[in-house]
N, C-alpha and C. Protein backbone atom coordinates (compact mmCIF):
# COMPACT_ATOMS: atom_id res chain seq x y z
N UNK A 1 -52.45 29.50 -59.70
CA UNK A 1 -52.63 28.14 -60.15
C UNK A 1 -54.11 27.78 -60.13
N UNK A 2 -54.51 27.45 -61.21
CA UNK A 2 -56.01 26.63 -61.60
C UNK A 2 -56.11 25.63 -60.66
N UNK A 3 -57.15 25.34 -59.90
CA UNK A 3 -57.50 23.87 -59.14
C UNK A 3 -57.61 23.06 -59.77
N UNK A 4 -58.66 23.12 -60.98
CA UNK A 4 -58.29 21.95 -62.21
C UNK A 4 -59.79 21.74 -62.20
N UNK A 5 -60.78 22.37 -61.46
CA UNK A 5 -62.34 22.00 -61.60
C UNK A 5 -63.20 23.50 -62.23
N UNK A 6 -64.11 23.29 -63.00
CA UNK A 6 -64.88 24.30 -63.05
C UNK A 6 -65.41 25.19 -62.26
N UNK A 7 -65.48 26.78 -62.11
CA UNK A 7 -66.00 27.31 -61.17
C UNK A 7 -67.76 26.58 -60.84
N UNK A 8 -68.20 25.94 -61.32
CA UNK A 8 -69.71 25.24 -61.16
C UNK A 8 -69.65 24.08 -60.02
N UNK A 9 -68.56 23.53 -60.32
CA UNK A 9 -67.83 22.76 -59.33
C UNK A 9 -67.38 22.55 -57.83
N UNK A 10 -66.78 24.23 -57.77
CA UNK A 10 -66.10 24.29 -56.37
C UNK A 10 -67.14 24.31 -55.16
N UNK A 11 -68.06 24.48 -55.29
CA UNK A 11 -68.70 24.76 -54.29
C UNK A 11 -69.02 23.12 -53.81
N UNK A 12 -69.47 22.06 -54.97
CA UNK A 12 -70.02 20.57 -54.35
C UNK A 12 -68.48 19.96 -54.12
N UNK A 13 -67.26 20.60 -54.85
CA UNK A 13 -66.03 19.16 -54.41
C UNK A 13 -65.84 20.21 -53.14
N UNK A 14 -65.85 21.04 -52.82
CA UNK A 14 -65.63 21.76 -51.12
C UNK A 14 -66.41 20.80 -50.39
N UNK A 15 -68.08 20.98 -50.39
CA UNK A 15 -68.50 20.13 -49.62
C UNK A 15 -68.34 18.79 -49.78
N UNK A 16 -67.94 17.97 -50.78
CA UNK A 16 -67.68 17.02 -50.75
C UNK A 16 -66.12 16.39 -50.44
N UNK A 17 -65.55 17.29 -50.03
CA UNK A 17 -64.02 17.80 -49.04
C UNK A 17 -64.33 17.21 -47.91
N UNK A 18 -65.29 18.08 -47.25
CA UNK A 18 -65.44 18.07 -45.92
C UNK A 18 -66.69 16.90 -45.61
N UNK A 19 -67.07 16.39 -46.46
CA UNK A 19 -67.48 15.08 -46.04
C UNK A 19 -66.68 13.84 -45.96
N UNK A 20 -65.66 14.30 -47.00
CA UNK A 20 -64.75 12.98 -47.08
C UNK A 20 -63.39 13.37 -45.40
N UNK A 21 -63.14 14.60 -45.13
CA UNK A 21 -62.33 14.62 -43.99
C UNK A 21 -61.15 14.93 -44.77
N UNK A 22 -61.12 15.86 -46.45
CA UNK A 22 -59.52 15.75 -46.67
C UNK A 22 -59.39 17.33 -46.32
N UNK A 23 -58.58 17.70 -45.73
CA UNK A 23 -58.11 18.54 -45.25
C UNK A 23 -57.02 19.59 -46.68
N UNK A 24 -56.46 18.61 -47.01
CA UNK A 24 -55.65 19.15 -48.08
C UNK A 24 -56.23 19.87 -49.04
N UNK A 25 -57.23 19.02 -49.86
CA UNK A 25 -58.14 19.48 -51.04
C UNK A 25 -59.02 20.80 -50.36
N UNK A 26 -59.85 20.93 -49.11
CA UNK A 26 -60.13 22.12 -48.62
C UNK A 26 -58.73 23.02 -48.35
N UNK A 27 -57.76 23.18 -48.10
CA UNK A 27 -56.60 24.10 -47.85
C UNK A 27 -56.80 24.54 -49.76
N UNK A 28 -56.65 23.38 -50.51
CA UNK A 28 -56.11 23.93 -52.18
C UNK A 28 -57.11 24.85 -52.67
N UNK A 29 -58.58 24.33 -52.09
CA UNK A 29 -59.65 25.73 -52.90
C UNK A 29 -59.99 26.33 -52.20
N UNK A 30 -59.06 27.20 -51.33
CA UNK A 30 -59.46 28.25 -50.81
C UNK A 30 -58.17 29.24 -51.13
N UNK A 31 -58.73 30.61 -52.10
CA UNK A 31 -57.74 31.75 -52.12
C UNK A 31 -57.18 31.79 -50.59
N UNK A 32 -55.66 32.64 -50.83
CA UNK A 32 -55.07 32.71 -49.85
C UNK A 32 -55.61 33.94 -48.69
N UNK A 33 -56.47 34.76 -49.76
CA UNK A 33 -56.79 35.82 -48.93
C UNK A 33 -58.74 35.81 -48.50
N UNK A 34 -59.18 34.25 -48.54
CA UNK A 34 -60.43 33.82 -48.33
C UNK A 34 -60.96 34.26 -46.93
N UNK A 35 -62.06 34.78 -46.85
CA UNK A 35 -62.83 34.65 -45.89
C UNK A 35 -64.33 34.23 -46.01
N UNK A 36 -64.77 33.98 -44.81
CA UNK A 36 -66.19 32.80 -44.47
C UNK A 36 -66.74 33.31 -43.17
N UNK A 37 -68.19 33.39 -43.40
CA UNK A 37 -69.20 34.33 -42.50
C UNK A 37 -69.70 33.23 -42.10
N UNK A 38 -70.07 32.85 -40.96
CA UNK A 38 -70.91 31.64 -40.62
C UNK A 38 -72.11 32.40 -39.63
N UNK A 39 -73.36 32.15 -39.81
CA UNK A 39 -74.33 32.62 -39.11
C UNK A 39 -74.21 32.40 -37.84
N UNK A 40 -74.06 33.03 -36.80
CA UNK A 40 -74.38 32.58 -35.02
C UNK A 40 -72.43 33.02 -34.65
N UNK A 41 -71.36 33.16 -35.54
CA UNK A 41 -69.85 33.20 -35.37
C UNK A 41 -69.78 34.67 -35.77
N UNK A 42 -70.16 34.64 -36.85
CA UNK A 42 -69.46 35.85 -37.52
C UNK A 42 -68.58 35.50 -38.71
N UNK A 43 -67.78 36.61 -38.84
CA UNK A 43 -66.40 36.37 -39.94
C UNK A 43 -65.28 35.82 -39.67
N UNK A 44 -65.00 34.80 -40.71
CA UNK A 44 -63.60 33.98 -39.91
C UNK A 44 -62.60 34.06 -40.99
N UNK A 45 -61.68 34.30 -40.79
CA UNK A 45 -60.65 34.19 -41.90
C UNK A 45 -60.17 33.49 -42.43
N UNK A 46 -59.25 33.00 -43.42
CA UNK A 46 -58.76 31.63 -44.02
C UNK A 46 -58.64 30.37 -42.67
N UNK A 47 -57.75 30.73 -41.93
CA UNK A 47 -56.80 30.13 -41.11
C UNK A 47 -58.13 29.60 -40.18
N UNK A 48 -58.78 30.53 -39.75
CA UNK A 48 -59.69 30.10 -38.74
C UNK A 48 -60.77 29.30 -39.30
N UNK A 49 -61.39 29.59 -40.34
CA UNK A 49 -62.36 28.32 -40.89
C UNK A 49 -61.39 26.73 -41.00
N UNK A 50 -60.43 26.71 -41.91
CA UNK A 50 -59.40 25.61 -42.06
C UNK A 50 -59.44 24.85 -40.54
N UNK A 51 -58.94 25.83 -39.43
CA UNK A 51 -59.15 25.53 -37.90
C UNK A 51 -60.64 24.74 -37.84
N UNK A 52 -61.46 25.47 -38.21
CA UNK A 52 -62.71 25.25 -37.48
C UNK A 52 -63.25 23.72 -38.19
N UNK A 53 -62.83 23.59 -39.23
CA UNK A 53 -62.99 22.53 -39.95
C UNK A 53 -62.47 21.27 -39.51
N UNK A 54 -60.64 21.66 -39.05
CA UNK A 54 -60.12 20.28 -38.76
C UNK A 54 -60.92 19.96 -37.34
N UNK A 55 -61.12 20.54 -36.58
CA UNK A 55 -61.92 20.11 -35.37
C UNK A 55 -63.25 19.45 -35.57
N UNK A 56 -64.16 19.91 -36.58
CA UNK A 56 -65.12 19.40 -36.90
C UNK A 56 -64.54 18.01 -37.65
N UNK A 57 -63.42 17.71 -38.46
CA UNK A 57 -63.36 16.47 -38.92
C UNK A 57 -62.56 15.65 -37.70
N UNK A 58 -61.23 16.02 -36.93
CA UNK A 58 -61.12 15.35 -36.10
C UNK A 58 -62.05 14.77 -35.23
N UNK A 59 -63.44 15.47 -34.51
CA UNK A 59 -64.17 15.00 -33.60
C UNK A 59 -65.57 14.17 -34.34
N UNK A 60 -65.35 14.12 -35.61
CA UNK A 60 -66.84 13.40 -36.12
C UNK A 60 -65.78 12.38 -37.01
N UNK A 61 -66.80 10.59 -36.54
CA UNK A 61 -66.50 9.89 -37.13
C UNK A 61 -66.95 9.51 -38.76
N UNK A 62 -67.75 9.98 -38.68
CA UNK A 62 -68.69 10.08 -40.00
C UNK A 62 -69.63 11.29 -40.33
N UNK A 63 -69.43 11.83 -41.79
CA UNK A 63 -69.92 13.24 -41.96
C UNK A 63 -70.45 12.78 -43.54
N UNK A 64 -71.66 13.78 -43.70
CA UNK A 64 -72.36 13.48 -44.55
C UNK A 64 -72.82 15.02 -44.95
N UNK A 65 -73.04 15.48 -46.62
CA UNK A 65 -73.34 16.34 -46.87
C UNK A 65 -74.20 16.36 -47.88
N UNK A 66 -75.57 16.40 -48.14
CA UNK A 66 -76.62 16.02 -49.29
C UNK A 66 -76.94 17.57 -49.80
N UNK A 67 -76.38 17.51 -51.09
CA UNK A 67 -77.06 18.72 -52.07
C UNK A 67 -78.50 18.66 -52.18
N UNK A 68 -79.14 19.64 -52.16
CA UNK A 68 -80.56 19.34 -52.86
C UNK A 68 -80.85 20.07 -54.01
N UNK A 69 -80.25 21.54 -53.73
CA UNK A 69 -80.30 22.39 -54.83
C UNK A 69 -79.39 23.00 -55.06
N UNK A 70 -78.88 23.83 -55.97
CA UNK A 70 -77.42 24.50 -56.73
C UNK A 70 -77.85 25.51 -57.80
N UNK A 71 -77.77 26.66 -57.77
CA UNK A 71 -78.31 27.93 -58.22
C UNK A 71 -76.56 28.72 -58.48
N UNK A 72 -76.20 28.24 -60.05
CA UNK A 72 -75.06 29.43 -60.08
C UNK A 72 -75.22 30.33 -61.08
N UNK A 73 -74.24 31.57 -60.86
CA UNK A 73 -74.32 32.54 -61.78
C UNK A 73 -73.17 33.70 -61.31
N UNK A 74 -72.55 33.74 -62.20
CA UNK A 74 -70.93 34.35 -62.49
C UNK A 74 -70.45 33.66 -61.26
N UNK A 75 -69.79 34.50 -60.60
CA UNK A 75 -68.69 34.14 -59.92
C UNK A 75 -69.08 33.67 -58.45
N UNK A 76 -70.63 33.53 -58.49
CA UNK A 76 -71.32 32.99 -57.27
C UNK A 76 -72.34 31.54 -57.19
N UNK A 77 -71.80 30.78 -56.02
CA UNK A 77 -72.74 29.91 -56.29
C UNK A 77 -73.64 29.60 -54.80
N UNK A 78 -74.39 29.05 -55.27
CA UNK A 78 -75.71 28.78 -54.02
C UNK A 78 -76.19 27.59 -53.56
N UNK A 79 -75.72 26.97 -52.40
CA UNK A 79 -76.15 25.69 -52.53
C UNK A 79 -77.09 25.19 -51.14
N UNK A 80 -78.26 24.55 -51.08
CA UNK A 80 -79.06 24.01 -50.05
C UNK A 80 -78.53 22.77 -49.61
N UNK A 81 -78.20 21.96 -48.67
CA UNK A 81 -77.23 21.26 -48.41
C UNK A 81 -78.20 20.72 -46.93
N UNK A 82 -78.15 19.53 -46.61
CA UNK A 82 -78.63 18.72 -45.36
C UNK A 82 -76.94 18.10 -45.06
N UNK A 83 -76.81 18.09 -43.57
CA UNK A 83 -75.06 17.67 -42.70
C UNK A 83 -75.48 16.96 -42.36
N UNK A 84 -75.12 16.10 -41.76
CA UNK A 84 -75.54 14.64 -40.73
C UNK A 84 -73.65 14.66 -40.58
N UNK A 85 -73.67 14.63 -39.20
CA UNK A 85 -72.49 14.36 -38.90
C UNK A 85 -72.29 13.66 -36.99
N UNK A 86 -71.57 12.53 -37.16
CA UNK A 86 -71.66 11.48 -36.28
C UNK A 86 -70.50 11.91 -35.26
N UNK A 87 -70.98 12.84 -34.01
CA UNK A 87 -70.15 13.14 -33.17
C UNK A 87 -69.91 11.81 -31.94
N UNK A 88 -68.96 12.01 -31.21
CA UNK A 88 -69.15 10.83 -29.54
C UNK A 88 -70.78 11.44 -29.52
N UNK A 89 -70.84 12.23 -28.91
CA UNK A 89 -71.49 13.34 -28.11
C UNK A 89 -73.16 13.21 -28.61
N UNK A 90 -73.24 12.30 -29.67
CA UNK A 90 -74.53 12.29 -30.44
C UNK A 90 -74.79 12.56 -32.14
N UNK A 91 -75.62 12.40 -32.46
CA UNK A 91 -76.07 12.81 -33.85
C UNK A 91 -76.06 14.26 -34.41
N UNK A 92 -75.30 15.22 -35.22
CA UNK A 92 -75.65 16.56 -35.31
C UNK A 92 -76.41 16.67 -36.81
N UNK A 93 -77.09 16.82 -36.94
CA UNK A 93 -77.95 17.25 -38.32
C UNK A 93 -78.71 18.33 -37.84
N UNK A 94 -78.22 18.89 -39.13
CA UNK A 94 -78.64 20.52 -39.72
C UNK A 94 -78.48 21.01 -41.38
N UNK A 95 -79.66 21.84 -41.52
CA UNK A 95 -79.80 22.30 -42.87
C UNK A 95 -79.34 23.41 -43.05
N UNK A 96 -78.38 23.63 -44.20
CA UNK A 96 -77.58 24.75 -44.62
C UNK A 96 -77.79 25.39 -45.62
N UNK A 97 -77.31 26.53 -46.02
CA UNK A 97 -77.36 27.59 -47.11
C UNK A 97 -75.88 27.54 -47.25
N UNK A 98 -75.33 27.65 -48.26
CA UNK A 98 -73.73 27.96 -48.76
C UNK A 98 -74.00 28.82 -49.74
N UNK A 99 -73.29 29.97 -49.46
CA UNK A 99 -73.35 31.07 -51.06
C UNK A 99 -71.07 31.08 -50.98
N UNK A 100 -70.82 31.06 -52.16
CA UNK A 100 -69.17 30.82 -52.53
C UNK A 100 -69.29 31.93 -53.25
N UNK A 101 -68.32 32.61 -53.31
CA UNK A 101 -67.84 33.27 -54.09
C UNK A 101 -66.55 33.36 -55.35
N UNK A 102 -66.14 32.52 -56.41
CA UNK A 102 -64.91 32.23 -56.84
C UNK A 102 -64.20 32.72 -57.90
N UNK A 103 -62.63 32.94 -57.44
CA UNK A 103 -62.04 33.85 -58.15
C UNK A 103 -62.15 33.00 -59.72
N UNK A 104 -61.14 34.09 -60.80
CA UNK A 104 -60.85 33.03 -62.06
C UNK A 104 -60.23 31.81 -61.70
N UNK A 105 -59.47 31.41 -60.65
CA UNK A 105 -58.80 30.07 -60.88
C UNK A 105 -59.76 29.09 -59.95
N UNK A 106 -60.41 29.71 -59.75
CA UNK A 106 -61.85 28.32 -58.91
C UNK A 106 -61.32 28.25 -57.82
N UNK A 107 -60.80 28.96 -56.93
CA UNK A 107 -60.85 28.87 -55.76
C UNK A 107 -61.71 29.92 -54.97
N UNK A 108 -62.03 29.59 -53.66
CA UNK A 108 -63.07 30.51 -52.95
C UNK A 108 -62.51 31.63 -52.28
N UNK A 109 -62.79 32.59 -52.84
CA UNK A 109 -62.61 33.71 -52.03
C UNK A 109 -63.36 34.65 -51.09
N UNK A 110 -64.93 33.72 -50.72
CA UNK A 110 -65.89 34.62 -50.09
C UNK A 110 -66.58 33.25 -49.80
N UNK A 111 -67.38 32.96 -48.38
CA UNK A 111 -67.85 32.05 -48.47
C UNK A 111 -69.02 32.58 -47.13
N UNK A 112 -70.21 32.22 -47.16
CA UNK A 112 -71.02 32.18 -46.37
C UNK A 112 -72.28 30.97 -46.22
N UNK A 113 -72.66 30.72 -45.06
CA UNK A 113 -72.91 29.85 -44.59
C UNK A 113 -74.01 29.96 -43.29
N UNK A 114 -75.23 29.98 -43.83
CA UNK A 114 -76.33 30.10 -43.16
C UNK A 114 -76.68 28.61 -42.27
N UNK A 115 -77.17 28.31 -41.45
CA UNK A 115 -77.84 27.01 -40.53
C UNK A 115 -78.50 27.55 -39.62
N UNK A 116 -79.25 26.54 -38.70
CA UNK A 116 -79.84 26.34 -37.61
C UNK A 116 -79.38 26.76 -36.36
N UNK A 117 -79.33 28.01 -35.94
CA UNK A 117 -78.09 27.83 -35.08
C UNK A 117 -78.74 26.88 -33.59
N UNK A 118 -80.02 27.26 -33.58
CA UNK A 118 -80.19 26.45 -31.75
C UNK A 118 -79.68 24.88 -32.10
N UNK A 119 -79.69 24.81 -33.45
CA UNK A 119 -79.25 23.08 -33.35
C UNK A 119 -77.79 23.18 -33.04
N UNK A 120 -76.64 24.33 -33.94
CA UNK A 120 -75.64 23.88 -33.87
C UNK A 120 -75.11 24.07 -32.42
N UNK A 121 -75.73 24.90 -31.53
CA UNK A 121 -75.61 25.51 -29.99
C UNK A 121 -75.25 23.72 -29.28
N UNK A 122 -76.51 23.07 -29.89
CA UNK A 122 -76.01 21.75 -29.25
C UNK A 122 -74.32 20.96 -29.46
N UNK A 123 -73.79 21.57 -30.07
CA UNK A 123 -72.67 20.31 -30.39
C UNK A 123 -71.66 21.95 -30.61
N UNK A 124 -71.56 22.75 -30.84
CA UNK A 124 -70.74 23.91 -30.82
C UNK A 124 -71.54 24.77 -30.19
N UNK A 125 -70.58 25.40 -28.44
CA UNK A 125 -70.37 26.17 -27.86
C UNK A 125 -70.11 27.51 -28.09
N UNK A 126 -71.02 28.57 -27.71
CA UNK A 126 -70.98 29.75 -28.55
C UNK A 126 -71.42 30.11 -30.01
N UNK A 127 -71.94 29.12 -30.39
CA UNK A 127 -72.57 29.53 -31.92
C UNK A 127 -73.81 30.06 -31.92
N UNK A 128 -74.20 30.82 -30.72
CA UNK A 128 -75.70 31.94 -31.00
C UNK A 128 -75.90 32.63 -30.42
């Protein structure tokens, strides 16, 4: 099944998924057999990013994700991205790299994800 967006697309309505907190629309563009490398973690598999996500939206009241730049070409896209996300615990902002990888029906089947890690060390345990 088609998601219904252009592969040019998936990569800003993902992050713009996980700024809005919908859980659903991130479950729909991700292939079933997706995996996601996060710098300072490692490789996580469908289930465990989805995981890692709802925790990040359950515990932040407000999340923010600013494109700056977007570099695509075939079935890969590249995006520079600033987070601001409003934990109890304090303010977390950090600057990201996203490279997607997407099948023909625009969903992600490869996803990696470069940041800061001494920043994210502050607000996630074990990330370096």
């Amino acid at each position: 099944m088609n998601i219904g967006i252009p592969p040019t697309q998936t990569g800003p309505s993902f992050l713009e998924a996980i700024a809005a907190g919908d859980l659903a629309t991130l479950d729909a563009m991700l292939a079933p057999t997706a995996t996601w490398w996060v710098q300072g973690w490692g490789e996580l598999d469908r289930n465990a990013l989805l995981q890692g996500l709802a925790n990040t939206i359950r515990r932040s009241n407000e999340r923010m994700l600013t494109i700056s730049r977007m570099t695509a070409e075939g079935d890969r896209i590249a995006i520079e991205a600033e987070g601001r996300f409003s934990f109890a615990e304090g303010l977390y902002c950090n600057s990201y790299v996203y490279i997607f990888v997407i099948d023909r029906l625009g969903r992600i089947v490869e996803g990696r994800e470069y940041l800061d890690t001494a920043v994210a060390a502050q607000f996630y345990p074990g990330s370096d």
